[in-house]
N, C-alpha and C. Protein backbone atom coordinates (compact mmCIF):
# COMPACT_ATOMS: atom_id res chain seq x y z
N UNK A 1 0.85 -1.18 0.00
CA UNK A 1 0.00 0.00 0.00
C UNK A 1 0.90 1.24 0.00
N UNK A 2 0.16 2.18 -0.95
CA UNK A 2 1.69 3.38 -0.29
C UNK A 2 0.10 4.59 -0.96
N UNK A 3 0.68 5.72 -0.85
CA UNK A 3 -0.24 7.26 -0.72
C UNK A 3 -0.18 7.87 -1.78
N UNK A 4 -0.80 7.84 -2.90
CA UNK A 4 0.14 8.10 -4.54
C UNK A 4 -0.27 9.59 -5.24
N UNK A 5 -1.34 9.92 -3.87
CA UNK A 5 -1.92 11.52 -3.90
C UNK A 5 -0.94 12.75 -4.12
N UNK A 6 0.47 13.02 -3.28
CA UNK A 6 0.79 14.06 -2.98
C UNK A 6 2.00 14.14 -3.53
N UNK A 7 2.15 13.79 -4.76
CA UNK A 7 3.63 13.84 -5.87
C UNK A 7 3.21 13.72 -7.26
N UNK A 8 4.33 14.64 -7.75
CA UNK A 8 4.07 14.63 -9.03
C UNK A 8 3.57 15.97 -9.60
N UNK A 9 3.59 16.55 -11.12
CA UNK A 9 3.69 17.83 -11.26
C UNK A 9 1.86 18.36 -11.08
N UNK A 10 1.06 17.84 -9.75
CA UNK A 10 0.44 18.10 -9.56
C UNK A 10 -0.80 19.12 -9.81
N UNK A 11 -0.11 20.68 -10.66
CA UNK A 11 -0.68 21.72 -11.30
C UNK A 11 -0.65 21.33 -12.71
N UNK A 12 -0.29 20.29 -13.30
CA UNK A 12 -0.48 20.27 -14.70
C UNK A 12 -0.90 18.90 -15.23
N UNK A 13 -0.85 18.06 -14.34
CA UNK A 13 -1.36 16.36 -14.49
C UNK A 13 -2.04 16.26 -12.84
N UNK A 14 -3.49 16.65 -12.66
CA UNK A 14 -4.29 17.04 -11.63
C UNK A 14 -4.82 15.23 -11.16
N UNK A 15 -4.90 15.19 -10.30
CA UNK A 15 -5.08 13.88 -9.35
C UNK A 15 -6.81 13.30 -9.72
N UNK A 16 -7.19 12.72 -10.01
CA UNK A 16 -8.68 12.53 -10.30
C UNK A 16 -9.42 11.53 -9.22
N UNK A 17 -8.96 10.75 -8.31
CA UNK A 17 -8.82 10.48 -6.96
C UNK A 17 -10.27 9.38 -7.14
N UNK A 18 -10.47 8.88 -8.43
CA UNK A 18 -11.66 8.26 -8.99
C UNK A 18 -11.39 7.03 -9.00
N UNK A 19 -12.58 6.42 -8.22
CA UNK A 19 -12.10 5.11 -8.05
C UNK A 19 -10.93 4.81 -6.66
N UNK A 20 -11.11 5.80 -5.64
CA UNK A 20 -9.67 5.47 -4.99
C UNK A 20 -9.93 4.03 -4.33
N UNK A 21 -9.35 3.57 -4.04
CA UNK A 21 -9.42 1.75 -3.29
C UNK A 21 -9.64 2.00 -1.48
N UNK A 22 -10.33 1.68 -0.94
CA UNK A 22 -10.10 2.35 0.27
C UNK A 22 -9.14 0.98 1.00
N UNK A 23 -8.13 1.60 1.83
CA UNK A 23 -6.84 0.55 2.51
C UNK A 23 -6.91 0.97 3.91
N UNK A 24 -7.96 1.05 4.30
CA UNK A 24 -8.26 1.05 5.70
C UNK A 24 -6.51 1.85 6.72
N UNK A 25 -6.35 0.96 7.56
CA UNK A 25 -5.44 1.15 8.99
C UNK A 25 -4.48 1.73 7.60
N UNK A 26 -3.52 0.75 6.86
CA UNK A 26 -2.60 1.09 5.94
C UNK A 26 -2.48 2.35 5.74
N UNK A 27 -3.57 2.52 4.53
CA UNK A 27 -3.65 3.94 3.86
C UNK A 27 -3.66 5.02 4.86
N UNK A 28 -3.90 5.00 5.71
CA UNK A 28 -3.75 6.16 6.72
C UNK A 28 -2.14 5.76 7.60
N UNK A 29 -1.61 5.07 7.71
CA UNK A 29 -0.26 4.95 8.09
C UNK A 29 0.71 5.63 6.30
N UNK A 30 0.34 5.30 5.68
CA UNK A 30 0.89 5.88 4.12
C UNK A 30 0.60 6.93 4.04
N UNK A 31 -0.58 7.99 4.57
CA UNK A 31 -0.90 9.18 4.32
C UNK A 31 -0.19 9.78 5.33
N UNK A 32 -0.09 9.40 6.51
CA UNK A 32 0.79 10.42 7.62
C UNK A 32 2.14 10.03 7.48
N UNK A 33 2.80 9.23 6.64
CA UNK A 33 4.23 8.83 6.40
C UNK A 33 4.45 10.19 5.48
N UNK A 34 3.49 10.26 4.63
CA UNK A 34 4.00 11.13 3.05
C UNK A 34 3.30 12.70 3.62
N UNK A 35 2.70 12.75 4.86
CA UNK A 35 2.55 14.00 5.83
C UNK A 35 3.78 14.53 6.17
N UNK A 36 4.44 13.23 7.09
CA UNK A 36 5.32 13.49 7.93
C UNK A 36 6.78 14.75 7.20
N UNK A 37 6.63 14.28 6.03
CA UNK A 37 7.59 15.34 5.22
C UNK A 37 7.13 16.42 5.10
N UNK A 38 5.92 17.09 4.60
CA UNK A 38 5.46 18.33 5.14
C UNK A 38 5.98 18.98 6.80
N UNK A 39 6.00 17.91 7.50
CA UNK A 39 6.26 18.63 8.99
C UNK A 39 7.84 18.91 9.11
N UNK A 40 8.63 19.27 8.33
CA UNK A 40 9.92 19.00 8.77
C UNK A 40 9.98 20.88 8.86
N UNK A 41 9.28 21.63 8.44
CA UNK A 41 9.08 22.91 8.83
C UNK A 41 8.75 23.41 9.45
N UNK A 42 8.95 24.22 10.48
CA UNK A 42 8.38 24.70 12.06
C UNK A 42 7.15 25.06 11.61
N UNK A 43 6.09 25.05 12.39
CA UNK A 43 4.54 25.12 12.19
C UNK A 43 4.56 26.70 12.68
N UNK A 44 3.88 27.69 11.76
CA UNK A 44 3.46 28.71 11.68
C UNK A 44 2.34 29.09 11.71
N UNK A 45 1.41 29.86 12.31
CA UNK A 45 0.33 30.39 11.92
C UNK A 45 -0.15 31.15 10.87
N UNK A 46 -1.58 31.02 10.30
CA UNK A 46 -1.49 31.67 9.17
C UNK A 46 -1.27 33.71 9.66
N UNK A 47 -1.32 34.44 8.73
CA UNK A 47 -1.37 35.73 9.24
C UNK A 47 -3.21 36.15 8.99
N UNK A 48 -3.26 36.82 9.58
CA UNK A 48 -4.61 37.51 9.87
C UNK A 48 -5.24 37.92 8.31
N UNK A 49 -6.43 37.89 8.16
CA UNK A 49 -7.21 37.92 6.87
C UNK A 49 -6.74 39.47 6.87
N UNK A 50 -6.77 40.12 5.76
CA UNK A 50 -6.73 41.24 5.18
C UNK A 50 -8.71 41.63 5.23
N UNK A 51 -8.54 43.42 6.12
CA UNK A 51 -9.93 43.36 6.10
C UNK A 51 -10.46 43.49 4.32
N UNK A 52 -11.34 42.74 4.33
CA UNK A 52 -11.82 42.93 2.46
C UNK A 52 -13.53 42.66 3.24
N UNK A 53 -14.13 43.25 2.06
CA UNK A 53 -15.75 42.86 2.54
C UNK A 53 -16.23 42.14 1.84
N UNK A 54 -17.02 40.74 2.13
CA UNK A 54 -16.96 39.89 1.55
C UNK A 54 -18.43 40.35 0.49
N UNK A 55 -17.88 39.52 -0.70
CA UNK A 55 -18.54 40.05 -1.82
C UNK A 55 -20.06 39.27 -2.13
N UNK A 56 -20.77 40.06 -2.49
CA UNK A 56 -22.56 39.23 -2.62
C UNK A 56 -21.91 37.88 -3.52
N UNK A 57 -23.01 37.05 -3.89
CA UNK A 57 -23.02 35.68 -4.23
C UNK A 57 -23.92 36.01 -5.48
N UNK A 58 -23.65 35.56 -6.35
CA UNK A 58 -22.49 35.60 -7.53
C UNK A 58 -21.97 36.92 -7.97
N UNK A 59 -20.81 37.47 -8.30
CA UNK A 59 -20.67 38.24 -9.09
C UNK A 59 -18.79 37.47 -9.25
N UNK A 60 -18.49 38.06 -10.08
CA UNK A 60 -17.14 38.01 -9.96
C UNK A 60 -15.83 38.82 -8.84
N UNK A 61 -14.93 38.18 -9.04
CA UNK A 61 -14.53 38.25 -7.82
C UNK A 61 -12.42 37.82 -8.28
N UNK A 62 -12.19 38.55 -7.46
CA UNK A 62 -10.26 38.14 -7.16
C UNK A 62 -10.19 37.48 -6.27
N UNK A 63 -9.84 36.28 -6.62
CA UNK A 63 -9.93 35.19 -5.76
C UNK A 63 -9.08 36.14 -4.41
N UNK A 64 -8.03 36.21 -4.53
CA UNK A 64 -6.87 36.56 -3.05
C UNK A 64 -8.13 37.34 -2.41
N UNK A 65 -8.56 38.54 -2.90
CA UNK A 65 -9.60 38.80 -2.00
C UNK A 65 -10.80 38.39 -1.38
N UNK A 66 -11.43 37.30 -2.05
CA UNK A 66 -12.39 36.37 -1.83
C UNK A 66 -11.55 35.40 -0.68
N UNK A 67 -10.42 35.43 -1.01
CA UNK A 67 -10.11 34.20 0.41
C UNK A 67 -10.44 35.41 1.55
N UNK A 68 -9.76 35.95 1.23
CA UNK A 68 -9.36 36.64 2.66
C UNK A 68 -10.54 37.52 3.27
N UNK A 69 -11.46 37.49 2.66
CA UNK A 69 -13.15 37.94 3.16
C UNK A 69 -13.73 36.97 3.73
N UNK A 70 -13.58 35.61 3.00
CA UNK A 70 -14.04 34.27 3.88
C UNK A 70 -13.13 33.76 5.08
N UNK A 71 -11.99 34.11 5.08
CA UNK A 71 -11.14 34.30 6.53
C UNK A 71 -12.05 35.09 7.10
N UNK A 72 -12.34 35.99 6.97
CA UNK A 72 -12.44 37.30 8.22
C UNK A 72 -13.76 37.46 8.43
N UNK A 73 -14.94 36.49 7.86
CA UNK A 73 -16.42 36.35 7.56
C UNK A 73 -16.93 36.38 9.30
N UNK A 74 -17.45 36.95 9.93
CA UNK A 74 -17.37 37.07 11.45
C UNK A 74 -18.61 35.67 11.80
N UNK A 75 -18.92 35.82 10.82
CA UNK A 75 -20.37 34.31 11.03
C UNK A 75 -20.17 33.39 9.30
N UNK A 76 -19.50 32.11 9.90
CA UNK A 76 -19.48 31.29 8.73
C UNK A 76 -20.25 31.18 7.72
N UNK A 77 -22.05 31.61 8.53
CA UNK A 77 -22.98 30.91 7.60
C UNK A 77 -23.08 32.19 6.47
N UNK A 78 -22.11 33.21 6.29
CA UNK A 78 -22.06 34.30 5.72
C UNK A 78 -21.51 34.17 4.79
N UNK A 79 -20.50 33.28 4.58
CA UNK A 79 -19.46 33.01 3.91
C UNK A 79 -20.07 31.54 2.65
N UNK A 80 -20.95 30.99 3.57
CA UNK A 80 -21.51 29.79 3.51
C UNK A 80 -21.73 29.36 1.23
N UNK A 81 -21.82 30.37 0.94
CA UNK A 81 -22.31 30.30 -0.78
C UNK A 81 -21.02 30.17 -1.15
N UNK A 82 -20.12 31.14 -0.77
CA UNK A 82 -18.64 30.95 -1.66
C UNK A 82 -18.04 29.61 -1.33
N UNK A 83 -18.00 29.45 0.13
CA UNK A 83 -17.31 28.44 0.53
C UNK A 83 -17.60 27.06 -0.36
N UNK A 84 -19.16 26.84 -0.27
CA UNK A 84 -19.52 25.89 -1.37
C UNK A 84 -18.91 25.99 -3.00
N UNK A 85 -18.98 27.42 -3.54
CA UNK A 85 -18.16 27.38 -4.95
C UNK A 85 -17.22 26.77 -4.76
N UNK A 86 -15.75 27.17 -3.73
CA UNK A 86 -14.36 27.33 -3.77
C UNK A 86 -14.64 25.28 -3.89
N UNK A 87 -15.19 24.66 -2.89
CA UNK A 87 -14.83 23.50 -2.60
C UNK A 87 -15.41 22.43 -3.60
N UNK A 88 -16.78 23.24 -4.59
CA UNK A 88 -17.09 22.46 -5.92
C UNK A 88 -15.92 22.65 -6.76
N UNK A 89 -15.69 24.10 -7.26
CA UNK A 89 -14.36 24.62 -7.88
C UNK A 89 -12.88 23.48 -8.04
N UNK A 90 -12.75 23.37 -6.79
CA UNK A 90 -11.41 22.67 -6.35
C UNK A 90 -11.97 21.29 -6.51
N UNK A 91 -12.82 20.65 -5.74
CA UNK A 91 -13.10 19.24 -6.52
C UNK A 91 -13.31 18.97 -7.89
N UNK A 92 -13.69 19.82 -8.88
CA UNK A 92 -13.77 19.66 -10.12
C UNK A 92 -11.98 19.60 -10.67
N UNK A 93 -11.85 20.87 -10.21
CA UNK A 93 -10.95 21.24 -11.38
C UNK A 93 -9.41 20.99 -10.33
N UNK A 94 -9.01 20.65 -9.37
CA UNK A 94 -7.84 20.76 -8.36
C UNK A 94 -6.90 21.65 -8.58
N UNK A 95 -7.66 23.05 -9.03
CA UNK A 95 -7.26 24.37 -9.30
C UNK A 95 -7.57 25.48 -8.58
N UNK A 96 -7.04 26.82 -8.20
CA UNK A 96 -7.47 27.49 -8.00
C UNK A 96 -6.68 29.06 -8.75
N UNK A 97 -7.63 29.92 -9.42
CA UNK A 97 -7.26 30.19 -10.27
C UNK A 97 -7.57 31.82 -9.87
N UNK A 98 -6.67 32.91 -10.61
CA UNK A 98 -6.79 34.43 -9.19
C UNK A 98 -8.01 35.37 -9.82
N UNK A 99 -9.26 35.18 -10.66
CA UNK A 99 -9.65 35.07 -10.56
C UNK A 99 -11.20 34.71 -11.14
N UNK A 100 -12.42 34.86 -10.83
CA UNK A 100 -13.55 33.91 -11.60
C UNK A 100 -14.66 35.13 -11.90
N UNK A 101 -15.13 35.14 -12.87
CA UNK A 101 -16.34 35.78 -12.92
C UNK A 101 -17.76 35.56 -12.39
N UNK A 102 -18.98 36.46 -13.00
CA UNK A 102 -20.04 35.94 -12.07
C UNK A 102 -20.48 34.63 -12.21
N UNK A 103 -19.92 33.87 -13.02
CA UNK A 103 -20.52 32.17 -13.49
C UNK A 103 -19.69 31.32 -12.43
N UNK A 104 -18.18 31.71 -11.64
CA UNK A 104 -17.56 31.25 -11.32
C UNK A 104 -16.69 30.47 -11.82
N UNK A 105 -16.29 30.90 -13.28
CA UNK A 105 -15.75 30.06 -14.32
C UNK A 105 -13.81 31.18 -14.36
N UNK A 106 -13.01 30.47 -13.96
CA UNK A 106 -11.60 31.24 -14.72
C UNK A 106 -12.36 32.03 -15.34
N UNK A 107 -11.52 33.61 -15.18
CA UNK A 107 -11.28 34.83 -16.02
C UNK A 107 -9.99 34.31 -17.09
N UNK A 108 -9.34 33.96 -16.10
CA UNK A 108 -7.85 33.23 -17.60
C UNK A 108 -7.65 31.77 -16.75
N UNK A 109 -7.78 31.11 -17.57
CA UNK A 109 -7.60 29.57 -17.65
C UNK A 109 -6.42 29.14 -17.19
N UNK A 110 -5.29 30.37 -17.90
CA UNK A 110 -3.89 29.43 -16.71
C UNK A 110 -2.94 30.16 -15.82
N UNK A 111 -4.27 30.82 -15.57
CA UNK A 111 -3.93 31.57 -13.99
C UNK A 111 -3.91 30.59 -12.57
N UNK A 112 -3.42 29.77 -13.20
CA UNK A 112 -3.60 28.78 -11.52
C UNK A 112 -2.61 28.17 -10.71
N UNK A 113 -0.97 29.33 -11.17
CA UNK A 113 -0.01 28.50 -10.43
C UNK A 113 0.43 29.56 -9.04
N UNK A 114 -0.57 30.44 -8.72
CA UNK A 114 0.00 31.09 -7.71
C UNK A 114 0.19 30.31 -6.17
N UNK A 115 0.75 29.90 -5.74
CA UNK A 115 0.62 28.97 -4.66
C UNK A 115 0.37 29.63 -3.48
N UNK A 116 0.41 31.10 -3.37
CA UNK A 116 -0.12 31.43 -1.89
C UNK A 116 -1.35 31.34 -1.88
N UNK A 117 -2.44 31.27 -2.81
CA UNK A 117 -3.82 30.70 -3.17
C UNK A 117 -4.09 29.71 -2.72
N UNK A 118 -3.22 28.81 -3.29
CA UNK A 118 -3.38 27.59 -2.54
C UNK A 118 -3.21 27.10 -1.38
N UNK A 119 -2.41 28.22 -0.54
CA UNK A 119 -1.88 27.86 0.73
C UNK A 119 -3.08 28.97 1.62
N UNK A 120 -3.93 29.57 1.20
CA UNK A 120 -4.64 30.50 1.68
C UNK A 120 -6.00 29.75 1.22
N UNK A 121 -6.05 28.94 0.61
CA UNK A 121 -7.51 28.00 0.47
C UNK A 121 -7.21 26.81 1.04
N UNK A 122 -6.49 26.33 1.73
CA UNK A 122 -6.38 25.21 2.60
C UNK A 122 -6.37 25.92 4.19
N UNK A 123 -5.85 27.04 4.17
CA UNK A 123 -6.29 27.59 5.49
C UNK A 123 -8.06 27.92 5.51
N UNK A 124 -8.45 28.34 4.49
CA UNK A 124 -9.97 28.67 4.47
C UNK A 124 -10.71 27.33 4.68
N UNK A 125 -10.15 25.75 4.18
CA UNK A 125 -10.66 24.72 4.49
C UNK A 125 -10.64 24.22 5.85
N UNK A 126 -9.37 24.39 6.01
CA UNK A 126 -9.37 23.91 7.82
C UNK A 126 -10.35 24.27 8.42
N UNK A 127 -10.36 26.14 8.54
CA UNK A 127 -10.95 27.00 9.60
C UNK A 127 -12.51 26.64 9.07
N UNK A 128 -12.91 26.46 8.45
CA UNK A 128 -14.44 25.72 7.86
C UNK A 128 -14.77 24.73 8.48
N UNK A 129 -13.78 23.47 8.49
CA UNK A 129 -14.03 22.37 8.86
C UNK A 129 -14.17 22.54 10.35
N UNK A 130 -13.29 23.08 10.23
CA UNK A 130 -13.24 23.41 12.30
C UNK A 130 -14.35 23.63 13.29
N UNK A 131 -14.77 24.83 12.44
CA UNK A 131 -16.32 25.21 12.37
C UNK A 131 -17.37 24.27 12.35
N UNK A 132 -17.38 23.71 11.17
CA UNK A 132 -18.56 23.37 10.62
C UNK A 132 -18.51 21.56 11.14
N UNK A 133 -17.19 20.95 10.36
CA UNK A 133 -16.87 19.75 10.88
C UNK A 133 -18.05 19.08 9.54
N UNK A 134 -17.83 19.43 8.32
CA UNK A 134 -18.54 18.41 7.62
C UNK A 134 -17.63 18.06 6.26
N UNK A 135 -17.83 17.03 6.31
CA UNK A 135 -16.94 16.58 5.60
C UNK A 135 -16.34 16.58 4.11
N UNK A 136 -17.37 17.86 3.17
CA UNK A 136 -16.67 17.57 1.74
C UNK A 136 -15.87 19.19 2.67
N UNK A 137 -15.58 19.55 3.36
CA UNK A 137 -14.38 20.58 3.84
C UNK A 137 -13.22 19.70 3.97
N UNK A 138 -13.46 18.76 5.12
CA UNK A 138 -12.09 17.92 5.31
C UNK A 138 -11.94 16.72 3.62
N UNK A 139 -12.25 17.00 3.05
CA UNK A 139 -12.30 16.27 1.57
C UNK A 139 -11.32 17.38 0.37
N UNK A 140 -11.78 18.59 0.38
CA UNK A 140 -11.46 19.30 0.01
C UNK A 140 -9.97 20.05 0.37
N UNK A 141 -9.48 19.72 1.90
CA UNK A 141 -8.52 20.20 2.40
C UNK A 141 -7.31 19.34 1.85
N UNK A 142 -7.60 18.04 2.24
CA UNK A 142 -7.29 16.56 1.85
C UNK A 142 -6.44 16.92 0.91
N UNK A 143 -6.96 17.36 -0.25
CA UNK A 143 -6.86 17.34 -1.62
C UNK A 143 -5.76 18.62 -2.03
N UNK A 144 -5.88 20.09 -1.39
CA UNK A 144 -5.31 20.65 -1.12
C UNK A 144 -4.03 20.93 -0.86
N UNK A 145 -3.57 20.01 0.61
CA UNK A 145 -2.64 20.18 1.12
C UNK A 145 -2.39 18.63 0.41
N UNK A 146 -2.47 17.80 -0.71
CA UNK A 146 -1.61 16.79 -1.31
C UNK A 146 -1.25 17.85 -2.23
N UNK A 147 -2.19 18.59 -2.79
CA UNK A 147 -0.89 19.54 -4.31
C UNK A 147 0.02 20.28 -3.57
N UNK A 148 -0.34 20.73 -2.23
CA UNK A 148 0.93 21.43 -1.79
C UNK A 148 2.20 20.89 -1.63
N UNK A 149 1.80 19.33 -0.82
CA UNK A 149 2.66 18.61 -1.02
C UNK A 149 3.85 18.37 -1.89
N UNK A 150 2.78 18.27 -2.89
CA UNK A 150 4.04 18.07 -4.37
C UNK A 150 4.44 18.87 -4.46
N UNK A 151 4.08 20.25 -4.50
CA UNK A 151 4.97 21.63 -4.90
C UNK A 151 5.85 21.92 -3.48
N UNK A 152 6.05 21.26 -2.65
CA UNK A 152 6.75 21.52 -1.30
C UNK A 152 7.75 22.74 -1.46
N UNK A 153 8.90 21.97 -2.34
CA UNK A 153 9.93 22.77 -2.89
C UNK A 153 9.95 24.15 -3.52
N UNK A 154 9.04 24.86 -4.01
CA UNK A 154 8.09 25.55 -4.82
C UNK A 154 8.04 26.56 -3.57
N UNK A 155 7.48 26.52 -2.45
CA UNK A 155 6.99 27.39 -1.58
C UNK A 155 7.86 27.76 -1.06
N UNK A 156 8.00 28.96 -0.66
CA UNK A 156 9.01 29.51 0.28
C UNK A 156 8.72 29.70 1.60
N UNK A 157 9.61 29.83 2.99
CA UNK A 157 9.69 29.35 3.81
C UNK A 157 8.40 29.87 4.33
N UNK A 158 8.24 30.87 5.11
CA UNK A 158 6.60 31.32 5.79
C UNK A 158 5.42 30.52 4.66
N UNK A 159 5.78 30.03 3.45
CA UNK A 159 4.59 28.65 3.33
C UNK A 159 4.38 27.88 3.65
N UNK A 160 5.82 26.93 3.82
CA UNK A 160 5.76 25.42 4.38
C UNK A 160 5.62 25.90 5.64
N UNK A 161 5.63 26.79 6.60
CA UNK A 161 5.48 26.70 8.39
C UNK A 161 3.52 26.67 8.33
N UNK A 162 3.39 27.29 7.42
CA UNK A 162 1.60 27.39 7.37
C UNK A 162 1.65 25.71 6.42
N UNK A 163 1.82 25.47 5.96
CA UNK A 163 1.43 24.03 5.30
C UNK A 163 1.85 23.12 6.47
N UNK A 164 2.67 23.35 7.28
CA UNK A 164 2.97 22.29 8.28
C UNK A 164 2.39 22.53 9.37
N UNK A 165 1.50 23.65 9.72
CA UNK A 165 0.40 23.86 10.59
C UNK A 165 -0.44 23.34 10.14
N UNK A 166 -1.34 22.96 9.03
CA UNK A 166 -1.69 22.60 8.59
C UNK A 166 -2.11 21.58 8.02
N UNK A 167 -0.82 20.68 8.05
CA UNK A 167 -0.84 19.14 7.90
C UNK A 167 -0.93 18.59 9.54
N UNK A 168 -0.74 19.44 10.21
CA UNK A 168 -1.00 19.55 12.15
C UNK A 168 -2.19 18.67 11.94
N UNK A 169 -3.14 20.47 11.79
CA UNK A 169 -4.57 20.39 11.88
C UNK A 169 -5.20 19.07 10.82
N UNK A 170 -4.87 19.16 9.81
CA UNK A 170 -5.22 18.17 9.22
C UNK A 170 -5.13 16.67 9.76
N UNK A 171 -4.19 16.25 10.08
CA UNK A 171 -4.17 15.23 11.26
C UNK A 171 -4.62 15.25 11.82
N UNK A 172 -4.83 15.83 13.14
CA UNK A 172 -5.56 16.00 14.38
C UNK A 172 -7.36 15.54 13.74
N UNK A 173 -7.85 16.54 12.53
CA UNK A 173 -8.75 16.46 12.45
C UNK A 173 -9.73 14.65 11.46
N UNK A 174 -8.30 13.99 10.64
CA UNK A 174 -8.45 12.42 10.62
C UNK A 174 -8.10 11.70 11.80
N UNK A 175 -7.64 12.07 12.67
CA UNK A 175 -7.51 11.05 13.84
C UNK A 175 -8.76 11.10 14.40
N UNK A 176 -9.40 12.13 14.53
CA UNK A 176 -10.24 12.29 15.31
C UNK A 176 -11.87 11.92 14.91
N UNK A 177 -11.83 11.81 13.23
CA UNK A 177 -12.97 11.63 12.54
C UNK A 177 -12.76 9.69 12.02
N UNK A 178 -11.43 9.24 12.55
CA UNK A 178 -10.95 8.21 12.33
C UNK A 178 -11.62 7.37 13.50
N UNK A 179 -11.38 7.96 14.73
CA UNK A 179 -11.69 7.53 16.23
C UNK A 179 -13.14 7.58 16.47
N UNK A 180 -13.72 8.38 15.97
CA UNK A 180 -15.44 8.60 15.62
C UNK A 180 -15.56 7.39 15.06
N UNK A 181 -15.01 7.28 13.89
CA UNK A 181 -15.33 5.95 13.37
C UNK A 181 -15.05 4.38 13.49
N UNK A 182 -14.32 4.35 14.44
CA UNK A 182 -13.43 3.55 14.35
C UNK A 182 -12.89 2.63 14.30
N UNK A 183 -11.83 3.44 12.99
CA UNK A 183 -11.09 2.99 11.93
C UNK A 183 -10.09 2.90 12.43
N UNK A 184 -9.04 1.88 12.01
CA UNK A 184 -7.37 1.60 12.79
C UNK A 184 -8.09 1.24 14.44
């Protein structure tokens, strides 16, 4: 059994995660093995949302500012419409792109290698899940912090301390939905 999610040029040959086999106790000893390399970076906090006001549901939108309005959303269920785009968005396409019009469709198609996006929509997944605790968030994060994974090298340092906070929380939050279930 091994974790075949979080390698590979991840932004240009996208993971389709279809059909995955489920490997019970294993696959989760393989997923926190191919974690454990994310953690070799001191765990950082993210920095504070930039105040932005979060924007009505639909119009178009810059993504960086759309994260950082759903950071700073003072009541989740406010946030609650985008959050659903970002996490259909990202399950479709395992993109995130800077930014979408009112359809929610790319403004430019290969606008999608900015990685503090990506490291600022896996913080927006956590703090969701945290919240909310339902699961296409922790599905969506999942998925997330494996492309970060692959681009490890790619990020510069204040990224990997937030990706390795991150792969924290992310743990904490399968152990714990593991133990609910329990699995292993």
């Amino acid at each position: 059994m091994s974790y075949p999610y979080a390698s590979g040029a991840l932004l240009d040959q996208r993971n389709t995660y279809f059909y995955s086999v489920y490997g019970g106790r294993a696959f989760l000893s393989d997923w926190q093995a191919v974690r454990a390399l994310v953690l070799v970076a001191p765990a950082a906090h993210p920095p504070a949302p930039r105040p932005v006001t979060l924007p009505s549901h639909p119009m178009a939108v810059d993504t960086g500012d759309l994260l950082e309005a759903v950071m700073a959303a003072p009541a989740v269920e406010a946030a609650r419409p985008w959050l659903d785009e970002l996490v259909k968005k990202f399950e479709v396409t395992k993109r995130i792109h800077q930014a979408y019009d009112q359809h929610f469709r790319a403004v430019d198609p290969t606008s999608f290698r900015d990685l503090a996006l990506y490291v600022r929509l896996a913080e927006v997944f956590e703090a969701a899940y945290a919240m909310l605790g339902q699961l296409p968030l922790l599905n969506a994060l999942l998925k997330v912090i494996d492309t970060l994974s692959a681009v490890l090298a790619d990020l510069n340092m204040e990224q990997r301390a937030r990706v390795a906070l991150l792969a924290l929380r992310e743990r904490e939050h399968v152990n714990a939905l593991s133990a609910r279930l329990g699995v292993g």
